[in-house]
Structure formats: structure tokens, C-alpha cells
PDB file of N, CA and C in Angstrom:
ATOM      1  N   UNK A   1       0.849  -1.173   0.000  1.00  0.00           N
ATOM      2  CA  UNK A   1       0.000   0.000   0.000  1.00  0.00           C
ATOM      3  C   UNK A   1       0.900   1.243   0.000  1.00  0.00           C
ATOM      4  N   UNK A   2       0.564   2.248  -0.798  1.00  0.00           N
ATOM      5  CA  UNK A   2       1.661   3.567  -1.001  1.00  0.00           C
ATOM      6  C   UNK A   2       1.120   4.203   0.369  1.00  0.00           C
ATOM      7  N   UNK A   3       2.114   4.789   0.813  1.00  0.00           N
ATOM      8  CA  UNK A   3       2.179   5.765   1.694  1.00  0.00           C
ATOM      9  C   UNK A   3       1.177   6.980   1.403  1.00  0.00           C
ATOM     10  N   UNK A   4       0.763   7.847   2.077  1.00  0.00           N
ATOM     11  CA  UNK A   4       0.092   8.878   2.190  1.00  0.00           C
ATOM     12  C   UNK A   4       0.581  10.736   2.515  1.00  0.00           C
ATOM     13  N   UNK A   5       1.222  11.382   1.806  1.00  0.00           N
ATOM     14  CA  UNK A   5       1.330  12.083   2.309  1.00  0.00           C
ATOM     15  C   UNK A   5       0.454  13.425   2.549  1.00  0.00           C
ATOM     16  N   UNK A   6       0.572  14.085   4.126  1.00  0.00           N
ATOM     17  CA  UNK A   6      -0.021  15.177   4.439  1.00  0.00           C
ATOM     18  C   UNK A   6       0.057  16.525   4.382  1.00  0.00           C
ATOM     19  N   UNK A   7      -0.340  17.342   3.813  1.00  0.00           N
ATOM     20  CA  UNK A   7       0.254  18.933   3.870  1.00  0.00           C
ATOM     21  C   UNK A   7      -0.014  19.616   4.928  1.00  0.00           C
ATOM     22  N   UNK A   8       0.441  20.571   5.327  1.00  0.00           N
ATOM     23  CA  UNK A   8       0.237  21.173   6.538  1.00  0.00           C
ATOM     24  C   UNK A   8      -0.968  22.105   6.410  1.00  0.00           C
ATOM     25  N   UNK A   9      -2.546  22.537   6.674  1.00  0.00           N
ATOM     26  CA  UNK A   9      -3.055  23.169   6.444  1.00  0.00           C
ATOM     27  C   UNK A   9      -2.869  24.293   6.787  1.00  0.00           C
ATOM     28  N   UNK A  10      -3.296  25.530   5.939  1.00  0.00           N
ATOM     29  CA  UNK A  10      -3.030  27.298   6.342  1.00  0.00           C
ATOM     30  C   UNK A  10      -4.925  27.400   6.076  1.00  0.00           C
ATOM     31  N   UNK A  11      -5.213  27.963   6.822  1.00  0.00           N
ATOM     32  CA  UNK A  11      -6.657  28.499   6.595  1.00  0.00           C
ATOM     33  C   UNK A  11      -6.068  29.560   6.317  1.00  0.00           C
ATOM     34  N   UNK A  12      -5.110  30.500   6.204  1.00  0.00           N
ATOM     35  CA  UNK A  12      -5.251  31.794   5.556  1.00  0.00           C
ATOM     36  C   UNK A  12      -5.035  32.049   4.008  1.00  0.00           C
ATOM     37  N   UNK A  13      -5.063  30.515   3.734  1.00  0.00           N
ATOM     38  CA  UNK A  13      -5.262  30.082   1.894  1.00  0.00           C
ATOM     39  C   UNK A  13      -6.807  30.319   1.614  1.00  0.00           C
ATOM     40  N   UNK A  14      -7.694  29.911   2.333  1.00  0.00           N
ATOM     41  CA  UNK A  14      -9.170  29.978   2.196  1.00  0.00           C
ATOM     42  C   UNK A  14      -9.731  31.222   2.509  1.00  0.00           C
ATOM     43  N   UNK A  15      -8.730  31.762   3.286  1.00  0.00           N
ATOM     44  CA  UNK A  15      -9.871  33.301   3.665  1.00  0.00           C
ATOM     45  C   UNK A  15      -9.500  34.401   2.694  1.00  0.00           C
ATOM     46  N   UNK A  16     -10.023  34.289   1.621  1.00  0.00           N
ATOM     47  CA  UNK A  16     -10.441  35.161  -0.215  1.00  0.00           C
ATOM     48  C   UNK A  16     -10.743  36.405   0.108  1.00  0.00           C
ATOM     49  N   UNK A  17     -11.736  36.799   0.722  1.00  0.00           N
ATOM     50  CA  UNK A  17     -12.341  37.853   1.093  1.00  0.00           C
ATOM     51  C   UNK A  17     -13.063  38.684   2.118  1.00  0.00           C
ATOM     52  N   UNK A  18     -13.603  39.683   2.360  1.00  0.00           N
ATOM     53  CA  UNK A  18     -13.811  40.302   3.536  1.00  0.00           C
ATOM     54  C   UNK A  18     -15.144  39.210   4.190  1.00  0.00           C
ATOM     55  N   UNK A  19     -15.913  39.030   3.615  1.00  0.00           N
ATOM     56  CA  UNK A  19     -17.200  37.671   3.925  1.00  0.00           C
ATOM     57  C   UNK A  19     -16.635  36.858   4.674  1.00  0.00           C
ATOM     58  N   UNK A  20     -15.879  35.773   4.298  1.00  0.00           N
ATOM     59  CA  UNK A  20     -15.206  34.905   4.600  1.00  0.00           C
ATOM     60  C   UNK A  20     -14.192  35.339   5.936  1.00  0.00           C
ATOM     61  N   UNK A  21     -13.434  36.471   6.042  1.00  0.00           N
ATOM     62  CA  UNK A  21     -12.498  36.488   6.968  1.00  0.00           C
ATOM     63  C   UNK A  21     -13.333  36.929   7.846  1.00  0.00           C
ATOM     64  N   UNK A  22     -15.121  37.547   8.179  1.00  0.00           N
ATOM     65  CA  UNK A  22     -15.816  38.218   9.265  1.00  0.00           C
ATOM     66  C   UNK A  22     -16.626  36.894   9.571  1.00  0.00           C
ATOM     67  N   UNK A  23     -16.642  35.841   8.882  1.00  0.00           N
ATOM     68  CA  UNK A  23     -16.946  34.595   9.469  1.00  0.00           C
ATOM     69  C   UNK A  23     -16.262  33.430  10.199  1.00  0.00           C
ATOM     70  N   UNK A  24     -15.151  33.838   9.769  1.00  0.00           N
ATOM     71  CA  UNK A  24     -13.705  33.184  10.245  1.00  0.00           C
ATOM     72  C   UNK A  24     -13.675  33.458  11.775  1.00  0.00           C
ATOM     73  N   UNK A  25     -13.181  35.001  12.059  1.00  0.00           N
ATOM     74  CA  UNK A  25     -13.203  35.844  13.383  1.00  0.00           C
ATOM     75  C   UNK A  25     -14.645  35.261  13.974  1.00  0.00           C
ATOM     76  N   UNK A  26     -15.741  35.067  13.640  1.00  0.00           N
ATOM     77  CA  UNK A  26     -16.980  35.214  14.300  1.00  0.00           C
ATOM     78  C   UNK A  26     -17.056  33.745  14.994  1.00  0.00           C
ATOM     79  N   UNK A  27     -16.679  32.747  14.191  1.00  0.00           N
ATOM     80  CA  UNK A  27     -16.615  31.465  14.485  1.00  0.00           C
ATOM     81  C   UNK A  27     -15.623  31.466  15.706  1.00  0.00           C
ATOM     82  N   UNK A  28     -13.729  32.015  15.425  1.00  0.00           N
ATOM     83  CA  UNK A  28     -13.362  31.614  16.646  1.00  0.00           C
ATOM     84  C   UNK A  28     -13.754  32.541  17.991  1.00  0.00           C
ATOM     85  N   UNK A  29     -14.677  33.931  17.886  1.00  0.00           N
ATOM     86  CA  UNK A  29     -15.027  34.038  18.852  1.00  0.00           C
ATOM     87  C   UNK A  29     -16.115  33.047  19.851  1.00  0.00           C
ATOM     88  N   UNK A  30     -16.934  32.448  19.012  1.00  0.00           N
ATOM     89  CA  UNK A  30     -17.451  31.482  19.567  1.00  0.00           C
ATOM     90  C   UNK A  30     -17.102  30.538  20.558  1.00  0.00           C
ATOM     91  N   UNK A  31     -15.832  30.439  20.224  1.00  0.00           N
ATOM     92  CA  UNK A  31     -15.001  28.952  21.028  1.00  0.00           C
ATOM     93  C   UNK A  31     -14.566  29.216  22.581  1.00  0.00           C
ATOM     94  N   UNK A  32     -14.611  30.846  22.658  1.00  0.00           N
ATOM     95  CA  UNK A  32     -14.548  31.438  23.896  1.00  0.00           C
ATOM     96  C   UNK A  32     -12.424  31.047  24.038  1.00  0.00           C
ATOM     97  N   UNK A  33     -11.987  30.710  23.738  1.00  0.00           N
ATOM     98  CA  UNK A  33     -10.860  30.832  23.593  1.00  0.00           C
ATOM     99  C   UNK A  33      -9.849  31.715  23.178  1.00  0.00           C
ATOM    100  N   UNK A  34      -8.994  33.004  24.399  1.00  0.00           N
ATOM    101  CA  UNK A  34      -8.727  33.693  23.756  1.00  0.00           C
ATOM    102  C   UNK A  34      -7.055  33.728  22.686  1.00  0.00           C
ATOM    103  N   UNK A  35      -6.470  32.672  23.231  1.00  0.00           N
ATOM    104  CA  UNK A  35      -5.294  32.558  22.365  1.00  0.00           C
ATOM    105  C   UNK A  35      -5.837  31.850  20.162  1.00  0.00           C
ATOM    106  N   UNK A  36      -7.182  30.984  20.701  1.00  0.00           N
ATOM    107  CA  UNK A  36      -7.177  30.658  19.363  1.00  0.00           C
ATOM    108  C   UNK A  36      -7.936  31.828  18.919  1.00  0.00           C
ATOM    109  N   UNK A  37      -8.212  32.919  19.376  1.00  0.00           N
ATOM    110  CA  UNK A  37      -8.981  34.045  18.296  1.00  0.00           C
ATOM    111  C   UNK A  37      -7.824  34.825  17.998  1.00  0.00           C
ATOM    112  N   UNK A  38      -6.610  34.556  18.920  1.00  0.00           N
ATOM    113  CA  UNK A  38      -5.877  35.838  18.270  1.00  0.00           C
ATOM    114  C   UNK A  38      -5.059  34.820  17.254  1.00  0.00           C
ATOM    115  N   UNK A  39      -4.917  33.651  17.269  1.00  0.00           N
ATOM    116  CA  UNK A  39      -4.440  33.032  15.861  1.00  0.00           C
ATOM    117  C   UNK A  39      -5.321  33.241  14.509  1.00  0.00           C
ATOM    118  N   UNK A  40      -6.678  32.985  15.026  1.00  0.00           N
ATOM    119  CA  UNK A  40      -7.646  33.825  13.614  1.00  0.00           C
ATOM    120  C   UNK A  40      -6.999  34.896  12.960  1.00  0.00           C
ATOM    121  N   UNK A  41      -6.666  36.217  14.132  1.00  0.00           N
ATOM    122  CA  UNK A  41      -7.075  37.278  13.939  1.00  0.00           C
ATOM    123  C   UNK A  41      -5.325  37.243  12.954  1.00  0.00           C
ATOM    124  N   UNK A  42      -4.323  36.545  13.285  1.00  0.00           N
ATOM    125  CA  UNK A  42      -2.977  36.449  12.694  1.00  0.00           C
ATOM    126  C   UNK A  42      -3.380  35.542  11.680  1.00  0.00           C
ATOM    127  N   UNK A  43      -4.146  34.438  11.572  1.00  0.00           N
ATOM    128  CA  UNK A  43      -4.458  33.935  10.063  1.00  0.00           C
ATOM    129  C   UNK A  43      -4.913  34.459   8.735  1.00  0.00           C
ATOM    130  N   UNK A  44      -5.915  35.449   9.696  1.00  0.00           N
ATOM    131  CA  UNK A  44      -6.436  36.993   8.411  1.00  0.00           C
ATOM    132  C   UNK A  44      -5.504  37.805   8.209  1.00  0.00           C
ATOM    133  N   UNK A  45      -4.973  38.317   9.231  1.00  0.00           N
ATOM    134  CA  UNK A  45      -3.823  39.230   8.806  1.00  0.00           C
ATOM    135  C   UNK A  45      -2.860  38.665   7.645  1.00  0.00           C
ATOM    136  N   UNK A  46      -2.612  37.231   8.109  1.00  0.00           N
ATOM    137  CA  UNK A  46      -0.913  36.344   6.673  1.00  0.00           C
ATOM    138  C   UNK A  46      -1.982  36.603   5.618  1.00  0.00           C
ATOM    139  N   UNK A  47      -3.506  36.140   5.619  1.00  0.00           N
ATOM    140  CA  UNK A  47      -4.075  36.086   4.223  1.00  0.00           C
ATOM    141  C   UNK A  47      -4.162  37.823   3.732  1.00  0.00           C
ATOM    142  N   UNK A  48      -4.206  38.257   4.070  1.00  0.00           N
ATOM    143  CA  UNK A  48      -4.355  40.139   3.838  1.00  0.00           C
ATOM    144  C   UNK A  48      -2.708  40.414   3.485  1.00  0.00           C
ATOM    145  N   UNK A  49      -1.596  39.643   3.418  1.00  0.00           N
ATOM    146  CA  UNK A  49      -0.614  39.671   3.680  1.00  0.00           C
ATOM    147  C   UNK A  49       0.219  40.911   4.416  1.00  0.00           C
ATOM    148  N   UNK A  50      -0.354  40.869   6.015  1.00  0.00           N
ATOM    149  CA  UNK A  50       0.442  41.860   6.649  1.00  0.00           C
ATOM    150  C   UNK A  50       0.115  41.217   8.071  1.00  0.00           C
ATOM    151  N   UNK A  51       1.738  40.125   8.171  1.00  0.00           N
ATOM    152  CA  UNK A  51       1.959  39.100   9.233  1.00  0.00           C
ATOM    153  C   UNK A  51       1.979  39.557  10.703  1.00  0.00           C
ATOM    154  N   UNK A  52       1.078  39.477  11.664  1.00  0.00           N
ATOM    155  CA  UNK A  52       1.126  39.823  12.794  1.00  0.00           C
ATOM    156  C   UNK A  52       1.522  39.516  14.202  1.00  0.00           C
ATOM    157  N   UNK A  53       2.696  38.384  13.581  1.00  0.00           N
ATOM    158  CA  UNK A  53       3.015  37.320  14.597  1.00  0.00           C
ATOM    159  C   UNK A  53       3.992  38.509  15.821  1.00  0.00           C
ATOM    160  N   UNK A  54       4.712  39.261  15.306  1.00  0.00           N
ATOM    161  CA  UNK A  54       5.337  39.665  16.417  1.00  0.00           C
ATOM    162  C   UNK A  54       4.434  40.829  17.146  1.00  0.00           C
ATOM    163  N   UNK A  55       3.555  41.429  17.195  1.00  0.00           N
ATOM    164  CA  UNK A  55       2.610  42.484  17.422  1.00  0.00           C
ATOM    165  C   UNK A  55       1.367  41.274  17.960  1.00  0.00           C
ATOM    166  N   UNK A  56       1.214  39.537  18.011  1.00  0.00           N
ATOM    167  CA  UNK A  56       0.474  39.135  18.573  1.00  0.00           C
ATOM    168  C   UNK A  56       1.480  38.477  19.794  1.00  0.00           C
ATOM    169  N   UNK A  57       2.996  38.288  19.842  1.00  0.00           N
ATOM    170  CA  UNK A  57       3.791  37.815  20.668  1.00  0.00           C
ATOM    171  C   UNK A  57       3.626  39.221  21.980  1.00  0.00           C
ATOM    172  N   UNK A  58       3.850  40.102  21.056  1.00  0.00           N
ATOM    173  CA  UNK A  58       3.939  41.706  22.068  1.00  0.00           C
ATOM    174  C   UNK A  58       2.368  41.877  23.017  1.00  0.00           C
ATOM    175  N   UNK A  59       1.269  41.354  22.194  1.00  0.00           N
ATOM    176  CA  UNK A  59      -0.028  41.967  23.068  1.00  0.00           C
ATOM    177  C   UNK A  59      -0.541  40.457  24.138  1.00  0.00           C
ATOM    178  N   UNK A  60       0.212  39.258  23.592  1.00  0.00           N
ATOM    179  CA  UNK A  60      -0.413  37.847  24.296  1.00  0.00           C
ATOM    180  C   UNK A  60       1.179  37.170  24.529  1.00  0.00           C
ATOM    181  N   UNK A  61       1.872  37.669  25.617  1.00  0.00           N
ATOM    182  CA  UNK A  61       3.579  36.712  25.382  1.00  0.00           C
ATOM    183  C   UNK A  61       3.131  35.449  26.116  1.00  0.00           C
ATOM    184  N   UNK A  62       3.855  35.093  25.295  1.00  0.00           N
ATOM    185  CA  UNK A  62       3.426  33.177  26.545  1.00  0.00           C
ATOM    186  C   UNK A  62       4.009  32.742  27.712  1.00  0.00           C
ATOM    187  N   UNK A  63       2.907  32.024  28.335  1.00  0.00           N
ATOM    188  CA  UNK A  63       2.640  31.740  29.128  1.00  0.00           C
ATOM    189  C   UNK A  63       4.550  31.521  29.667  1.00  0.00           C
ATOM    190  N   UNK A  64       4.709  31.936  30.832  1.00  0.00           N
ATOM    191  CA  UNK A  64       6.340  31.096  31.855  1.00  0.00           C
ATOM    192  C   UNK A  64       5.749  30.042  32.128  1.00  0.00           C
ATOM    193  N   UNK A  65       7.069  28.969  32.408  1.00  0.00           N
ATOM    194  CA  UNK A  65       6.880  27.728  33.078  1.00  0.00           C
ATOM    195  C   UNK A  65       7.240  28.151  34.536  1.00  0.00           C
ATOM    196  N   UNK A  66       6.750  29.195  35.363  1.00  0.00           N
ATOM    197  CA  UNK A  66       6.458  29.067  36.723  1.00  0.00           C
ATOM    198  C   UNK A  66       5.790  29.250  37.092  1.00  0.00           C
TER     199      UNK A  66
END
């Protein structure tokens, strides 16, 4: 049997347009989770292409191990 390989998914390949990215945000507000809304909110931003990873490190730094 051949092997299978997996790609890594980007949802900020799927989010096309303003519709789509205010349903995106709306959904992970739902989850009540606030680290996965600010990955939304950095998944719209890579798809808009203007990357927000260090400006989401600066407003949410992670968690210490103490």
C-alpha cells in the first residue's frame, strides 16, 4: 500500500475575502478561547498579507513555566 502524504493546512489560503475572513473571526469568537482568536485574527492578517506574529507575541507573550 503507497504511503500517504499530508500537507500542513493554512486556513489563511481559504480566507479570499472580507465575507469569509468576518466569518472566520466570528466562528473563533465562539469557542470562547482567547489565544485561538488571536491566531484567527494572525491567520487573516498572513491572508491580507500583513503578518502579525510579532505584534500578537507583544499583546499575548506566553505563558512562563512558573
Amino acid at each position: 500500500m503507497p504511503a500517504i502524504t499530508l500537507r500542513n493546512f493554512d486556513p489563511a489560503y481559504y480566507l479570499v475575502d472580507d465575507e469569509t475572513c468576518a466569518h472566520y473571526l466570528a466562528a473563533a469568537l465562539l469557542e470562547d478561547d482567547p489565544d485561538g482568536f488571536l491566531q484567527a485574527l494572525d491567520d487573516v492578517e498572513r491572508a491580507r498579507g500583513n503578518p502579525l506574529r510579532k505584534g500578537l507575541r507583544r499583546l499575548h507573550p506566553p505563558h512562563s513555566g512558573s
